[in-house]
Protein backbone atom coordinates (compact mmCIF):
# COMPACT_ATOMS: atom_id res chain seq x y z
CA UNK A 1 19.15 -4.03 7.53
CA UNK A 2 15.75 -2.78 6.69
CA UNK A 3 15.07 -1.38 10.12
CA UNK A 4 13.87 1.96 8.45
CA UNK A 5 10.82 1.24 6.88
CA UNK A 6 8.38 1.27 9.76
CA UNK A 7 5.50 3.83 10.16
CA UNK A 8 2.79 5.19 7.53
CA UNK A 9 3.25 4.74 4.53
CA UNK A 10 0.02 5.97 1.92
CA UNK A 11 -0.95 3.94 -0.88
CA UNK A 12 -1.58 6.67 -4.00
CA UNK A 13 -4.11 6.89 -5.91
CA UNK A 14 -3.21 7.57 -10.23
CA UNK A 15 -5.27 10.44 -11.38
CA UNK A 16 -6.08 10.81 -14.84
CA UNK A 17 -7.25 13.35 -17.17
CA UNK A 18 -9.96 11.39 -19.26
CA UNK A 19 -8.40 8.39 -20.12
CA UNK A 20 -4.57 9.38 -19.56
CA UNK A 21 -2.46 10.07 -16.29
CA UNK A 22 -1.96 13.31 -15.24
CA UNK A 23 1.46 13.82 -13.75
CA UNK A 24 0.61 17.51 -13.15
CA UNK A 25 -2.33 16.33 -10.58
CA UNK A 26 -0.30 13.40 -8.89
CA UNK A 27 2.38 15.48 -8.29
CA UNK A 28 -0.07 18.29 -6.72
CA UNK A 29 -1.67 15.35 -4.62
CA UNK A 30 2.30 14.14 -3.29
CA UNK A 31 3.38 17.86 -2.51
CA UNK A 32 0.11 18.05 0.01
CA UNK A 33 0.92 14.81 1.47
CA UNK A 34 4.59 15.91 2.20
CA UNK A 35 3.06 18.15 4.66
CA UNK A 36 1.81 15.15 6.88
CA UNK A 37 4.23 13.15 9.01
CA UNK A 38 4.07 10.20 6.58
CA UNK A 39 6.78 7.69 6.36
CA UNK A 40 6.45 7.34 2.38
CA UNK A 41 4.59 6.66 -0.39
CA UNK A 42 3.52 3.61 -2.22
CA UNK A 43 2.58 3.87 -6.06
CA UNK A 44 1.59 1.41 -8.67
CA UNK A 45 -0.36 -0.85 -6.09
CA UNK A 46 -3.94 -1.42 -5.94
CA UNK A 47 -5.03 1.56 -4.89
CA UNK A 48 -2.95 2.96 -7.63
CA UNK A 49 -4.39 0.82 -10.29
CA UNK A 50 -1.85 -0.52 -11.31
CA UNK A 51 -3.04 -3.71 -13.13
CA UNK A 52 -5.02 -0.88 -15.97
CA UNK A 53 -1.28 1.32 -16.48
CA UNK A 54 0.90 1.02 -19.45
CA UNK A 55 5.03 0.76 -18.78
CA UNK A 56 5.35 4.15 -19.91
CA UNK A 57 3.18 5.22 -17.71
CA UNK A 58 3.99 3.83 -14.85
CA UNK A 59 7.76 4.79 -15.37
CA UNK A 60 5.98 8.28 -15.68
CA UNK A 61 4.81 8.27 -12.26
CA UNK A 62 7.51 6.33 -10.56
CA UNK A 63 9.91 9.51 -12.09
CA UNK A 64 7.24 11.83 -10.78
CA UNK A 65 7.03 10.88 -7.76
CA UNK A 66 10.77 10.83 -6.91
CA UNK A 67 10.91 14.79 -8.25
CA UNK A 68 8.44 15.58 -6.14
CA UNK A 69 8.24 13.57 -2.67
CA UNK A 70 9.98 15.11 0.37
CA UNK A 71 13.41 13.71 0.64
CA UNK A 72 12.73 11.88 4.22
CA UNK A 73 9.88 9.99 2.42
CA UNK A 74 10.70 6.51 1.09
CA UNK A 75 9.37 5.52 -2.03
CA UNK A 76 8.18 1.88 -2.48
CA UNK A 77 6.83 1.13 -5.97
CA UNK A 78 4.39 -1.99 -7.12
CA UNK A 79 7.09 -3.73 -10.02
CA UNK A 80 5.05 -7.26 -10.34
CA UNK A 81 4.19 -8.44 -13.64
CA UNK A 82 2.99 -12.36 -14.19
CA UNK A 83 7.23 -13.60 -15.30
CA UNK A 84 10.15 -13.85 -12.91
CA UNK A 85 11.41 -12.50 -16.11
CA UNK A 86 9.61 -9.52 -16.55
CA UNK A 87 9.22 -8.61 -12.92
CA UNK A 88 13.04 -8.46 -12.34
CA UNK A 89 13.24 -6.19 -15.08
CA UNK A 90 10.45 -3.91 -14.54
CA UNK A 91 11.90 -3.68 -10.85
CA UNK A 92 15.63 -2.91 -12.06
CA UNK A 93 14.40 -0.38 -14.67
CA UNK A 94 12.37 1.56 -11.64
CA UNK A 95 15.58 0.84 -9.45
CA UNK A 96 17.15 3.59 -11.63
CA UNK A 97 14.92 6.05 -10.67
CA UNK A 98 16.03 6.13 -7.02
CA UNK A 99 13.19 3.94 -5.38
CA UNK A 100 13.65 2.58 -1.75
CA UNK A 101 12.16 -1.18 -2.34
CA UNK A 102 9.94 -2.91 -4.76
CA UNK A 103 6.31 -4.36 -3.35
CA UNK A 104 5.88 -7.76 -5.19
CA UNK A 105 2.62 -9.34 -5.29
CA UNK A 106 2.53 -13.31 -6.35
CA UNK A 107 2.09 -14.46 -10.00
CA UNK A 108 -1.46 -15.35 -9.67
CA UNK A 109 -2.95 -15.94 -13.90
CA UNK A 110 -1.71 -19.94 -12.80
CA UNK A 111 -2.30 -19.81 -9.73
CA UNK A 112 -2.85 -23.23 -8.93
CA UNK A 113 0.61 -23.57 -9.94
CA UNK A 114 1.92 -21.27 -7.50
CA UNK A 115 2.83 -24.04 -5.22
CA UNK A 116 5.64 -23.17 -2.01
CA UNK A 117 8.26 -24.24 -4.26
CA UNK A 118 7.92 -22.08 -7.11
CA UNK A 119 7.06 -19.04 -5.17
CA UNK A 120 10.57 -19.78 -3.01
CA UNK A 121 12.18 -19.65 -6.39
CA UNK A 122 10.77 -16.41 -7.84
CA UNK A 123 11.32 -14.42 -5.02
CA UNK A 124 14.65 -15.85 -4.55
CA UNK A 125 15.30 -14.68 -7.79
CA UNK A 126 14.09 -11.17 -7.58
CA UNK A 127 15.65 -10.78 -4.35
CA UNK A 128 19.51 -12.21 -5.61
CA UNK A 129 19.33 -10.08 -8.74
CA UNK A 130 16.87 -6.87 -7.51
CA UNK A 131 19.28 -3.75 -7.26
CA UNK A 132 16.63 -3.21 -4.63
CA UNK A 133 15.26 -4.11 -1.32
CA UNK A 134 12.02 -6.49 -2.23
CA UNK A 135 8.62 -6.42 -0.19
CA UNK A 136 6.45 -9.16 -0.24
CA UNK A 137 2.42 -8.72 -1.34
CA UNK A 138 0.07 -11.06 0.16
CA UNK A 139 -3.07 -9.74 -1.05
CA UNK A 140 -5.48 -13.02 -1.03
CA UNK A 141 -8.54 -10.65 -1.96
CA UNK A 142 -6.73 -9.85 -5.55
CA UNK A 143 -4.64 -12.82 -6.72
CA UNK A 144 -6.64 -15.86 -5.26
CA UNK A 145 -3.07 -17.24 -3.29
CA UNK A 146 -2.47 -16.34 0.45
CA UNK A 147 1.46 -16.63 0.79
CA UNK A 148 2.22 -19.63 3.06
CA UNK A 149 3.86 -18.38 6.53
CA UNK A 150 6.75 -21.09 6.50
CA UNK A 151 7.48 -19.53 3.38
CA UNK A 152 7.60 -16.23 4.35
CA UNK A 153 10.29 -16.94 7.31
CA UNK A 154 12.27 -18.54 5.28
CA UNK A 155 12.12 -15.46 2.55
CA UNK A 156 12.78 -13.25 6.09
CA UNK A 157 16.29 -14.65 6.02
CA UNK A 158 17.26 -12.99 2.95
CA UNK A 159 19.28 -9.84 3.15
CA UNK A 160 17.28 -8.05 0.01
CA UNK A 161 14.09 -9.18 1.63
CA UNK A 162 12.73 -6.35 3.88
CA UNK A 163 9.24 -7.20 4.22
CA UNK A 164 5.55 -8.04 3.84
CA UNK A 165 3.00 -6.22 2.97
CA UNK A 166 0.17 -8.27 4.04
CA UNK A 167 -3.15 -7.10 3.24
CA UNK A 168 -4.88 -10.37 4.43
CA UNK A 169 -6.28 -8.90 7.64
CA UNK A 170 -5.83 -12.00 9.09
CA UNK A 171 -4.23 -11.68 12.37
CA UNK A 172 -4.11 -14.68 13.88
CA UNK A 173 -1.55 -15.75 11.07
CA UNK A 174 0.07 -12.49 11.47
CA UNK A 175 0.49 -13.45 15.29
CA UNK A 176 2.25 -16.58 14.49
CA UNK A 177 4.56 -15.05 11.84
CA UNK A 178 5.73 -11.97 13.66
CA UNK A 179 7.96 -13.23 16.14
CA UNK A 180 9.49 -16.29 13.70
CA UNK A 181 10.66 -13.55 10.91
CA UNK A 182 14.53 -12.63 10.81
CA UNK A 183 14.41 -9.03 13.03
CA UNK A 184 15.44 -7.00 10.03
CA UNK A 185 12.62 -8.12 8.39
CA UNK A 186 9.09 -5.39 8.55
CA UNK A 187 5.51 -6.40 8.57
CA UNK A 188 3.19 -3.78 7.31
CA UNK A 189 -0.58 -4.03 7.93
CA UNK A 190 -2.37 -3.11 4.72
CA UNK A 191 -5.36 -3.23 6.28
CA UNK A 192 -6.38 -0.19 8.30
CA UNK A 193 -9.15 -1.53 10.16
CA UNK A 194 -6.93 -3.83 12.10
CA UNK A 195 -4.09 -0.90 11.80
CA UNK A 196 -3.64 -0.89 15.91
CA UNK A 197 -4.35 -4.86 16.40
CA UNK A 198 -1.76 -5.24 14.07
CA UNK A 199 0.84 -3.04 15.83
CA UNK A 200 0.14 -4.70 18.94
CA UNK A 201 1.14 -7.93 17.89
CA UNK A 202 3.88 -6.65 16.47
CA UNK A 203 4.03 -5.11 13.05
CA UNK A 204 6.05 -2.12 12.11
CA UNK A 205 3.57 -0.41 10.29
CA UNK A 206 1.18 0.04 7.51
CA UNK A 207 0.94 0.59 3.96
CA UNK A 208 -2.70 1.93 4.08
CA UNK A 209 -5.40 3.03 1.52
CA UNK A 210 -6.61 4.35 4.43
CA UNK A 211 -3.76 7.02 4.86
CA UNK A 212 -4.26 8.25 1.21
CA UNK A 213 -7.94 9.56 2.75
CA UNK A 214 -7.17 10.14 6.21
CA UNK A 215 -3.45 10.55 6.28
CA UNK A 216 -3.20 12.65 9.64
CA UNK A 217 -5.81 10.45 11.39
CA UNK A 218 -3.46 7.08 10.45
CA UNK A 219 -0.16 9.21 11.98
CA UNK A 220 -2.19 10.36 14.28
CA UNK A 221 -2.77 6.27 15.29
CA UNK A 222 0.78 5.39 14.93
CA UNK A 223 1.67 7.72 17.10
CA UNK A 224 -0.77 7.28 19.79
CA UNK A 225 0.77 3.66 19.38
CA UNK A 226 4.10 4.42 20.05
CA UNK A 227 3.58 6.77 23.17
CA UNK A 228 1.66 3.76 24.45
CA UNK A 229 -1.38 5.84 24.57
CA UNK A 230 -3.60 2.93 23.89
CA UNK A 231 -7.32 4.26 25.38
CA UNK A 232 -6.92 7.43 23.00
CA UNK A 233 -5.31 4.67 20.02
CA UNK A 234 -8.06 2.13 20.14
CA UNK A 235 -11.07 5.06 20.12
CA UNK A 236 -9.22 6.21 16.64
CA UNK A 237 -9.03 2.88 15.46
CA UNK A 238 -12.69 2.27 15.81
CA UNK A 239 -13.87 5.73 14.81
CA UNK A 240 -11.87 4.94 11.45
CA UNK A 241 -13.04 1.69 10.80
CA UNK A 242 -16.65 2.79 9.08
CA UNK A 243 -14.68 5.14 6.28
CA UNK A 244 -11.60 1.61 5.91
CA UNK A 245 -14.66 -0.41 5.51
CA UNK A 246 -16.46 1.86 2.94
CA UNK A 247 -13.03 2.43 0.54
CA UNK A 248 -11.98 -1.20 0.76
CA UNK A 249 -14.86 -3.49 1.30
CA UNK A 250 -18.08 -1.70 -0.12
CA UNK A 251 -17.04 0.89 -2.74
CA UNK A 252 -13.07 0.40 -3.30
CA UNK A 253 -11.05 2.78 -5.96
CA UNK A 254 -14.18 4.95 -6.87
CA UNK A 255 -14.77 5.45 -3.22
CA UNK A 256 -11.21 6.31 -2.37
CA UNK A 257 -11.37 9.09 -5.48
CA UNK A 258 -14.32 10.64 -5.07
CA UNK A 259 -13.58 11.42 -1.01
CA UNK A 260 -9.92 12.57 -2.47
CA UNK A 261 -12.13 15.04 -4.43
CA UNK A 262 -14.10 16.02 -1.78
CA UNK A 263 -10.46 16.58 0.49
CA UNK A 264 -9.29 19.16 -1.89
CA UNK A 265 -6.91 16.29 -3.69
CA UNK A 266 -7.23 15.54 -7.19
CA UNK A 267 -9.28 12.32 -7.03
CA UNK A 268 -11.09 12.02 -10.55
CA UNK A 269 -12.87 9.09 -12.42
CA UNK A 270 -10.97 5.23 -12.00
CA UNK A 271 -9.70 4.36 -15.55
CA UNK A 272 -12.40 2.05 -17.34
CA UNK A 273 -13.77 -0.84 -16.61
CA UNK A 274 -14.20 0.79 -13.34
CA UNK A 275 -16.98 3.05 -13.15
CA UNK A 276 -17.16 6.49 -10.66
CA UNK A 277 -19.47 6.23 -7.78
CA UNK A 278 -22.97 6.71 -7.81
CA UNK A 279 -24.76 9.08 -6.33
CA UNK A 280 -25.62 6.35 -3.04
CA UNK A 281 -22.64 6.03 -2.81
CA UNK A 282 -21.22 9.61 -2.73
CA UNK A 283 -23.99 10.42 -0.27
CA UNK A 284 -22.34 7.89 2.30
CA UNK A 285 -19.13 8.90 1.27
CA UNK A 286 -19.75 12.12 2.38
CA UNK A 287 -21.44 11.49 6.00
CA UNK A 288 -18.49 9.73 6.79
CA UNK A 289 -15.79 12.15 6.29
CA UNK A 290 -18.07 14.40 7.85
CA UNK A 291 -18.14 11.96 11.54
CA UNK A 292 -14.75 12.04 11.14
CA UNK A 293 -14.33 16.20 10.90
CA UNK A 294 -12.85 15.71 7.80
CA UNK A 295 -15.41 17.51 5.60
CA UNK A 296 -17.58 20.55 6.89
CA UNK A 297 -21.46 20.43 6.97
């Protein structure tokens, strides 16, 4: 039963020091999160940019972060690389380090290959032979294939399945796929600006790039949520949606580190291609953690 991962859950940023992690910075930006009523901690996702780390370094952060994370947090760590193969042993190698689950995104370099069939078979796989629990990815945005919904209730039914992160912000799917899903199974929004929407309908949480800026505002939410204060929940939602809409839509990873800057975090430059935000940018950066009271004038 995966019952347990419901609630908040911020996706990290990787900070580096020029072009290199820095451990010593990620684990100063974990032990200020464990101070906020999050439910865990995703790493090596797309907010974590991922797709630009080495191996080594991602087993570097993945060891990290399970030194330094409160002990009630869960840790779910991005293991997808383009093989069955390669996935299942990425995932079992960061298995060792005491993870909680593994979020798997869809091989997506043939992508027009990535028919129902052979995604039923690859996360079959991972899920038979993954010493852990296995979350579905369904970021459309990212790797060009939206997971099909009968396939997803019929991945539900497996015991080492324990959820979805879906990232689509579609919610009319969502609707239809909540109630079909095995019960043990967890949907978590990964898109904050339909956070509330989604928790309505059903979902169990969120995995939130959202929560890495504005971590007590997204508890804050969930919590409003689940003492059915839903006036007070909806005026957060919509007071949040300007900043989810700047970090994801308009700006993305730049966005997300400069603000962590700004919070007293360790934020830094995105690792190249990316480029930092420019000054535009930063400017409207800036007036919206201020509407939100998260910065000082």
């Amino acid at each position: 039963m995966h019952s347990d991962f419901k609630g908040v859950f911020a996706a990290l940023t990787t900070p580096f020091a020029g072009d290199e992690i820095s451990t010593k910075k990620f684990k100063e930006n974990i032990q200020k999160y464990n101070g906020i009523d999050l439910a865990g901690y995703v790493i090596l996702g797309s907010t974590g940019e991922t797709v630009y780390l080495a191996d080594e370094e991602s087993e570097e952060l993945v060891h990290e972060v399970k030194e330094s994370a409160a002990p009630e947090k869960k840790i779910i760590v991005g293991t997808a690389r383009e093989s069955t193969k390669a996935t299942l042993e990425f995932t079992n190698r960061m298995a060792g380090h005491g993870i909680d689950a593994a979020l798997i995104r869809p091989p997506s370099y043939y992508k027009s290959l990535m028919h129902k069939e052979a995604l039923l078979t690859h996360y079959l796989t991972l899920a038979e032979k993954s010493k852990v629990p296995v979350f579905i990815y369904n970021i459309p945005r990212f790797t060009g294939i939206s997971v099909d919904s009968d396939l997803i209730v019929e991945l539900s039914k497996h015991h080492n399945i324990a959820g979805i992160k879906d990232s689509s912000g579609n919610l009319s799917s969502l609707g239809e796929l909540i109630p079909r899903v095995s019960p043990q199974f967890s949907v978590l929004l990964g898109a904050g600006s339909v956070f509330l929407q989604g928790l309505l309908i059903g979902a169990q949480g969120g995995i939130l790039g959202l929560a890495t800026v504005a971590p007590a505002h997204c508890v804050k939410l969930y919590k409003l949520f689940s003492e059915k204060k839903l006036d007070e929940a909806l005026k957060l939602q919509l007071d949040l949606i300007p900043l989810n809409k700047a970090i994801i839509q308009t700006y993305g990873i730049p966005a997300i580190k400069y603000a962590l800057d700004l919070l007293g975090y360790s934020g830094g430059p995105p690792r190249p291609p990316l480029l930092p935000l420019d000054e535009k940018g930063k400017e409207h950066m800036r007036a919206l953690l201020k509407e939100l009271g998260l910065l000082e004038d």
